[in-house]
C-alpha atoms as a PDB file:
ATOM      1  CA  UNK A   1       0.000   0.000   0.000  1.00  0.00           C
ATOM      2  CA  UNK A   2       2.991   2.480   1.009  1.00  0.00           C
ATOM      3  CA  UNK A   3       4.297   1.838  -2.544  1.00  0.00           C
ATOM      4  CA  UNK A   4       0.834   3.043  -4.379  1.00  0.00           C
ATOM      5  CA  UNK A   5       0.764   5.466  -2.349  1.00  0.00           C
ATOM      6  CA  UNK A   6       4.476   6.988  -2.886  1.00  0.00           C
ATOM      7  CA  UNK A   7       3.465   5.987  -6.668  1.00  0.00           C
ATOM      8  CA  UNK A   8       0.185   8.025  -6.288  1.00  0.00           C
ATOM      9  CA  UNK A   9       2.345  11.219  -4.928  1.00  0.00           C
ATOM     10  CA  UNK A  10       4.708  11.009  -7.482  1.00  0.00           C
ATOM     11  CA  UNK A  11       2.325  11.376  -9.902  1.00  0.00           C
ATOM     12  CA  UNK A  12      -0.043  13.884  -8.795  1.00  0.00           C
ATOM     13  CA  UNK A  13       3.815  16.052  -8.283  1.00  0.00           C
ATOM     14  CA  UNK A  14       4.957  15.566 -11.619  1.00  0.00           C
ATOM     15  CA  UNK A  15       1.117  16.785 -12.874  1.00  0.00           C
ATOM     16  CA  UNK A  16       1.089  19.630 -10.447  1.00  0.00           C
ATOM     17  CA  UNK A  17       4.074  20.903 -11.786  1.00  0.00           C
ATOM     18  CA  UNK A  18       3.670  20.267 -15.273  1.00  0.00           C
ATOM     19  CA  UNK A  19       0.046  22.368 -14.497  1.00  0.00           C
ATOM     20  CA  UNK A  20       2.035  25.275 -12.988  1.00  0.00           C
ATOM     21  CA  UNK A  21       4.676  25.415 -15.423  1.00  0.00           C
ATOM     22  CA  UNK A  22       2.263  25.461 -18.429  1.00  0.00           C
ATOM     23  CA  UNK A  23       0.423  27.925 -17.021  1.00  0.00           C
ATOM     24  CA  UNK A  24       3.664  30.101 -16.321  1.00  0.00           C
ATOM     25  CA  UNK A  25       4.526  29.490 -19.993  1.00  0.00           C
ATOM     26  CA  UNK A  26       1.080  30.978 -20.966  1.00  0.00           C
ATOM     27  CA  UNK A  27       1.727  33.976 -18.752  1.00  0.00           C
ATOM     28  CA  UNK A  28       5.342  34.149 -20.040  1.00  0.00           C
ATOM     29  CA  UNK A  29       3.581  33.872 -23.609  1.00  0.00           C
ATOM     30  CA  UNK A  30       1.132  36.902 -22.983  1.00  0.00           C
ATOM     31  CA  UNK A  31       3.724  39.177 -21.665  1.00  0.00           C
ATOM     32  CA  UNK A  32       5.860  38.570 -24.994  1.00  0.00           C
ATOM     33  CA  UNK A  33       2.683  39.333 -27.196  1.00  0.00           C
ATOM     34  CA  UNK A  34       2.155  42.608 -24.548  1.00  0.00           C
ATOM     35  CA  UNK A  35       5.938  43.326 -24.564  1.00  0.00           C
ATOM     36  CA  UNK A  36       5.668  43.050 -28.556  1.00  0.00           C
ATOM     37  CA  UNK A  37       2.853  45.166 -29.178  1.00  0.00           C
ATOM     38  CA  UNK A  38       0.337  45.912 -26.651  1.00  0.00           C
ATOM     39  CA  UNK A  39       1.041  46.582 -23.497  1.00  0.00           C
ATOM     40  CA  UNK A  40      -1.662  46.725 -21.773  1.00  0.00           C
ATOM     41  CA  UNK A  41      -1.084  43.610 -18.839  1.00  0.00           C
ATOM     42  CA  UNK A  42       2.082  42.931 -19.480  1.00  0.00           C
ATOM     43  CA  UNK A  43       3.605  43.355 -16.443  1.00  0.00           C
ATOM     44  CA  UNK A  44       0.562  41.217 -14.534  1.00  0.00           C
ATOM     45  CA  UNK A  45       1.944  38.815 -17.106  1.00  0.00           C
ATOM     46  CA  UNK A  46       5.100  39.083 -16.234  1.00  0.00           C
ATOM     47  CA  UNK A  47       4.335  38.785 -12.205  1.00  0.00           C
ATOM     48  CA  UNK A  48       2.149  35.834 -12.846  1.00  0.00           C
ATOM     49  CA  UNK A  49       4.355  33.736 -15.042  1.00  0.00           C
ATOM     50  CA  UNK A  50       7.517  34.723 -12.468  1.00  0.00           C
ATOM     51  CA  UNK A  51       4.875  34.000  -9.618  1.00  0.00           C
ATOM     52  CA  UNK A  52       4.533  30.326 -10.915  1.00  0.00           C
ATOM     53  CA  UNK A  53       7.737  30.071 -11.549  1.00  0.00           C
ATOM     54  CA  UNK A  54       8.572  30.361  -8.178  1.00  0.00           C
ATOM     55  CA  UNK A  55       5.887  27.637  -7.533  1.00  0.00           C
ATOM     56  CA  UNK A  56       7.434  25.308  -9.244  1.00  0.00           C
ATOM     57  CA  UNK A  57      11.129  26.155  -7.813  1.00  0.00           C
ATOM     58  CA  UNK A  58       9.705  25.745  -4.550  1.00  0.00           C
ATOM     59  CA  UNK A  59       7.791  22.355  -5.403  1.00  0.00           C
ATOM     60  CA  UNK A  60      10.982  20.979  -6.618  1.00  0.00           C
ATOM     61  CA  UNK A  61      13.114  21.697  -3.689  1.00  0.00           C
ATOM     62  CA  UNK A  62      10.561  20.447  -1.689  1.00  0.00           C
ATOM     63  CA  UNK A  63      10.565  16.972  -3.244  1.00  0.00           C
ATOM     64  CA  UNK A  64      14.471  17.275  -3.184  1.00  0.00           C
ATOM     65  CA  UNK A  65      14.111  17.529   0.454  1.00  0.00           C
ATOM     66  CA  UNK A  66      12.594  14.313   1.018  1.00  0.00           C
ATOM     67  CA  UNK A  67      15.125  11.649   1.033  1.00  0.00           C
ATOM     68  CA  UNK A  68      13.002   8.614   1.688  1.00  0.00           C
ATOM     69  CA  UNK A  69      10.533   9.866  -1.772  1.00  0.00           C
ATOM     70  CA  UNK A  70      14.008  10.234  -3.927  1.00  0.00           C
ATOM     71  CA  UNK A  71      14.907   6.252  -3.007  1.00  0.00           C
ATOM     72  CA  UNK A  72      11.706   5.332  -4.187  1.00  0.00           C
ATOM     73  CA  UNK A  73      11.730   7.320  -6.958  1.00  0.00           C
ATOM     74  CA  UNK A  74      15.306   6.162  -8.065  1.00  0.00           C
ATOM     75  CA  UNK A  75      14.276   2.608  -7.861  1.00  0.00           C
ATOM     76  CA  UNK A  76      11.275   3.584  -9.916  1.00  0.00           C
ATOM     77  CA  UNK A  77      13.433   5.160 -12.927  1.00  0.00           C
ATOM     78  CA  UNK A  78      15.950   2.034 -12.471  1.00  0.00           C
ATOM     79  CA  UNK A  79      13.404   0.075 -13.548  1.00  0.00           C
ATOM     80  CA  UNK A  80      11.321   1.963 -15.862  1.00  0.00           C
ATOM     81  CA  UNK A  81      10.323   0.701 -19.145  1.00  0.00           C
ATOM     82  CA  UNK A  82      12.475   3.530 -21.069  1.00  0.00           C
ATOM     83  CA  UNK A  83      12.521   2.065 -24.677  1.00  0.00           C
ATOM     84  CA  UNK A  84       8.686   1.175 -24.788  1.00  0.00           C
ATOM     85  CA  UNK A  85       7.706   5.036 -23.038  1.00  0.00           C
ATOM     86  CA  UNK A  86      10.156   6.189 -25.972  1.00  0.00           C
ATOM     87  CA  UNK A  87       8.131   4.850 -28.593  1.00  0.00           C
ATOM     88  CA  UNK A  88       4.727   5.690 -26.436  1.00  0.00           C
ATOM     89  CA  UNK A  89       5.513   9.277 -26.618  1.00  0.00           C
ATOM     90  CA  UNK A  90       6.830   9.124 -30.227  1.00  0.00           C
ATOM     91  CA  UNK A  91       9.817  10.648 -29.884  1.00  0.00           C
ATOM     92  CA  UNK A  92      12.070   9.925 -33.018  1.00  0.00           C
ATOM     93  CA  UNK A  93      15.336   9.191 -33.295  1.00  0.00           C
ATOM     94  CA  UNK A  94      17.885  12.091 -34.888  1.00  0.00           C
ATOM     95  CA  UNK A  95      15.397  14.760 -32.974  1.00  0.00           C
ATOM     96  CA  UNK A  96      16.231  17.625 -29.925  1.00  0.00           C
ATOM     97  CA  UNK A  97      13.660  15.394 -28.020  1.00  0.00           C
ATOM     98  CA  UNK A  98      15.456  12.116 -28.566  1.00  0.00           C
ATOM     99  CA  UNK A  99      18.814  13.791 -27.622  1.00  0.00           C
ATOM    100  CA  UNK A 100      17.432  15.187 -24.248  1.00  0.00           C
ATOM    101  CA  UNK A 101      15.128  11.671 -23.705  1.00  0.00           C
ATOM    102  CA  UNK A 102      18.881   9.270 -24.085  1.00  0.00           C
ATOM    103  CA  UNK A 103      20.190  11.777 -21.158  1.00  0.00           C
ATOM    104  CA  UNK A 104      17.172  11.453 -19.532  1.00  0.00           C
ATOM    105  CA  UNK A 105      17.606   8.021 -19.745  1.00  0.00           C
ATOM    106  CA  UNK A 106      21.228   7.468 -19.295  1.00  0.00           C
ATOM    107  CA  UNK A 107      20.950   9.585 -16.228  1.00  0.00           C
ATOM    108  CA  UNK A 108      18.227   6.907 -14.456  1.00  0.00           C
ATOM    109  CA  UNK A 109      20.429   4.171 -15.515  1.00  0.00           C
ATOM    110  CA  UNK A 110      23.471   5.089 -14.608  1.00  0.00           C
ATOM    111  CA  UNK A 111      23.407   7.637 -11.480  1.00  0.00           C
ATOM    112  CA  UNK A 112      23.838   6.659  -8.378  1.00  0.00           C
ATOM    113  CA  UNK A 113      20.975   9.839  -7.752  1.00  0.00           C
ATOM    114  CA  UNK A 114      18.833  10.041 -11.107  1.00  0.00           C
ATOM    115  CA  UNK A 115      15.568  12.257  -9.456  1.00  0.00           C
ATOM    116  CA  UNK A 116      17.482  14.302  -7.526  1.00  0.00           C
ATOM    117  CA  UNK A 117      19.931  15.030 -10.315  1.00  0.00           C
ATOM    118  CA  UNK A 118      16.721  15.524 -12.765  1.00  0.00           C
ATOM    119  CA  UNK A 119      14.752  17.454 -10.588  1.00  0.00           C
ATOM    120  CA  UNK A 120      18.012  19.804 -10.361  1.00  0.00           C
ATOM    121  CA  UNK A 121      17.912  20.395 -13.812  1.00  0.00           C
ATOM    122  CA  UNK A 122      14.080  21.329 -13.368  1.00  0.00           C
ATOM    123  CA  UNK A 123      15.413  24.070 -10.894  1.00  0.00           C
ATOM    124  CA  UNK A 124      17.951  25.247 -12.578  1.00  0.00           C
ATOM    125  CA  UNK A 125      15.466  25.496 -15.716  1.00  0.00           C
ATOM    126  CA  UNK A 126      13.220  27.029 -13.542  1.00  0.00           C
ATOM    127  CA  UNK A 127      15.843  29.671 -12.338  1.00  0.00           C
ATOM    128  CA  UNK A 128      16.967  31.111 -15.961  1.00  0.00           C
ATOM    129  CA  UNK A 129      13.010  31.315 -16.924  1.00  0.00           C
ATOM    130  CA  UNK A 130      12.777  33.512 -13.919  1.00  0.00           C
ATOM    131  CA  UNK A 131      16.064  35.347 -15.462  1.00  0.00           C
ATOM    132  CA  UNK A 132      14.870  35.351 -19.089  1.00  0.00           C
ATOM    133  CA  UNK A 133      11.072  36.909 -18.120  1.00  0.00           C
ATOM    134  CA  UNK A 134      13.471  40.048 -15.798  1.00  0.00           C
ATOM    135  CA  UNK A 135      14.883  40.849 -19.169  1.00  0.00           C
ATOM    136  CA  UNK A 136      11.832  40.987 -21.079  1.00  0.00           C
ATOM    137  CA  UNK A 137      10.519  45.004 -20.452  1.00  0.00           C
ATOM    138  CA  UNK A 138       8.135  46.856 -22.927  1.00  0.00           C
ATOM    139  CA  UNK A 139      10.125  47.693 -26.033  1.00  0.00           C
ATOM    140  CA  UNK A 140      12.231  44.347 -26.062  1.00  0.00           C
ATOM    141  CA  UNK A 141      13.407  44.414 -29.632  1.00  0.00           C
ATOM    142  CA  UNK A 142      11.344  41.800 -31.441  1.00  0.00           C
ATOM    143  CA  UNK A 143      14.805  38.968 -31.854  1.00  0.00           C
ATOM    144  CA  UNK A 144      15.397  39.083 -28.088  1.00  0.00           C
ATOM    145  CA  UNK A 145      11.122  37.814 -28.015  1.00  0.00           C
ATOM    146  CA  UNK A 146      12.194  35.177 -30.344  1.00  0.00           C
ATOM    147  CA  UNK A 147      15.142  34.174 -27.479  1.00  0.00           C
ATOM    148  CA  UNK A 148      13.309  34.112 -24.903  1.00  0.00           C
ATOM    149  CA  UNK A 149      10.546  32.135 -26.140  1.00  0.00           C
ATOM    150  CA  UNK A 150      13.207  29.484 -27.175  1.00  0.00           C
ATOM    151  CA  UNK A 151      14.434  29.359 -24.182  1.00  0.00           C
ATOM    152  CA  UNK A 152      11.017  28.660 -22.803  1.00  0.00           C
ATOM    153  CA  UNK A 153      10.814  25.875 -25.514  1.00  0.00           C
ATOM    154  CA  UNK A 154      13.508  24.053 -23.820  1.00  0.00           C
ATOM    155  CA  UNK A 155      13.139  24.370 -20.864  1.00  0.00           C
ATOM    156  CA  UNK A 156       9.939  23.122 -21.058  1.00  0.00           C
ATOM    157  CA  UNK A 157      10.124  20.688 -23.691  1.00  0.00           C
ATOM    158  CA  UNK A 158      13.310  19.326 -21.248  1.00  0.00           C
ATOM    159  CA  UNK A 159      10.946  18.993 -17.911  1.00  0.00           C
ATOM    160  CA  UNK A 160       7.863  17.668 -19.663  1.00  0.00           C
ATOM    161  CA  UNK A 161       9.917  14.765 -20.479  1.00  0.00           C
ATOM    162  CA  UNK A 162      11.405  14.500 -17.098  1.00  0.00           C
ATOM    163  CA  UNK A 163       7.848  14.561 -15.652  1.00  0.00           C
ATOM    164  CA  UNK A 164       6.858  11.353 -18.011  1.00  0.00           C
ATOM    165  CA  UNK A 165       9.846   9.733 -16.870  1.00  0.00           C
ATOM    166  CA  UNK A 166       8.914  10.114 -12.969  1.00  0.00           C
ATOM    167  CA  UNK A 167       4.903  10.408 -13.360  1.00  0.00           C
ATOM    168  CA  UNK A 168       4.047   6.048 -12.761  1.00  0.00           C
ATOM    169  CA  UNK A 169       0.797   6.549 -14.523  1.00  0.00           C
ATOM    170  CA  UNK A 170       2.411   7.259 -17.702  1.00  0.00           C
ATOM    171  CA  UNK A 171       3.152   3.704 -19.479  1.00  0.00           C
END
């Protein structure tokens, strides 16, 4: 029962912060369009999007402080069904996706820590989103938008995949 019930945690974490971070990117989103050419709520935007942001940081370090959750969850990725959630989520060899997924991967098979070191990388994603939206002001010349919405694109595209990898629901 403990098990389903870690299992059950895990999941409802890696959805809660998947939630939060899509809503920052929609915030994040709205401030670019504002910053771009209307701008009109762009720095509620802005707030909100840095607001979640923070969320999620927070979220993450929580989880990170839980030793006895990270053992289970390590075991978890250990044994995880990599090459059959690879084709489930259709990510192609030769792609960005495929390229972050065999680190993803590599790192659960081979560290001695894999969620602690992925959920770093969440933080530290986390972190430069909250740098990238404090250099995004009205008048932002329309190439640094373009940068800063790529960066989101990682970022993101990076933790969705980590929050497959960990969320047990997802086979």
């Amino acid at each position: 029962m403990a098990s389903t019930t870690t299992t059950s945690r895990r999941a409802i974490c890696a959805r809660s912060t998947s939630r939060r971070r899509r809503r920052s990117r929609l915030h994040a989103l709205l401030s670019f369009k504002a910053a771009d050419d209307a701008p009109e709520g762009f720095e509620n935007h802005r707030a909100a999007s840095v607001r979640l942001l923070d969320d999620a940081v927070r979220a993450y370090k929580d989880a990170l402080s839980q030793p006895a959750e990270l053992q289970c969850a390590d075991t978890f990725l250990k044994n995880r069904a990599f090459d059959r959630l690879q084709a489930a989520f259709g990510i192609t060899p030769g792609t960005l996706n495929h390229t972050r997924w065999e680190i993803i991967v590599k790192t659960a098979q081979t560290s001695k820590t894999p969620t602690a070191e992925l959920l770093s990388v969440c933080v530290f994603g986390a972190e430069t989103l909250k740098y990238t939206m404090s250099t995004v002001t009205l008048g932002t010349p329309a190439s640094m938008l373009r940068r800063a919405s790529t960066t989101w694109f990682s970022v993101l595209s990076h933790g969705a995949l980590v929050s497959d990898a960990l969320d047990s629901l997802v086979r």
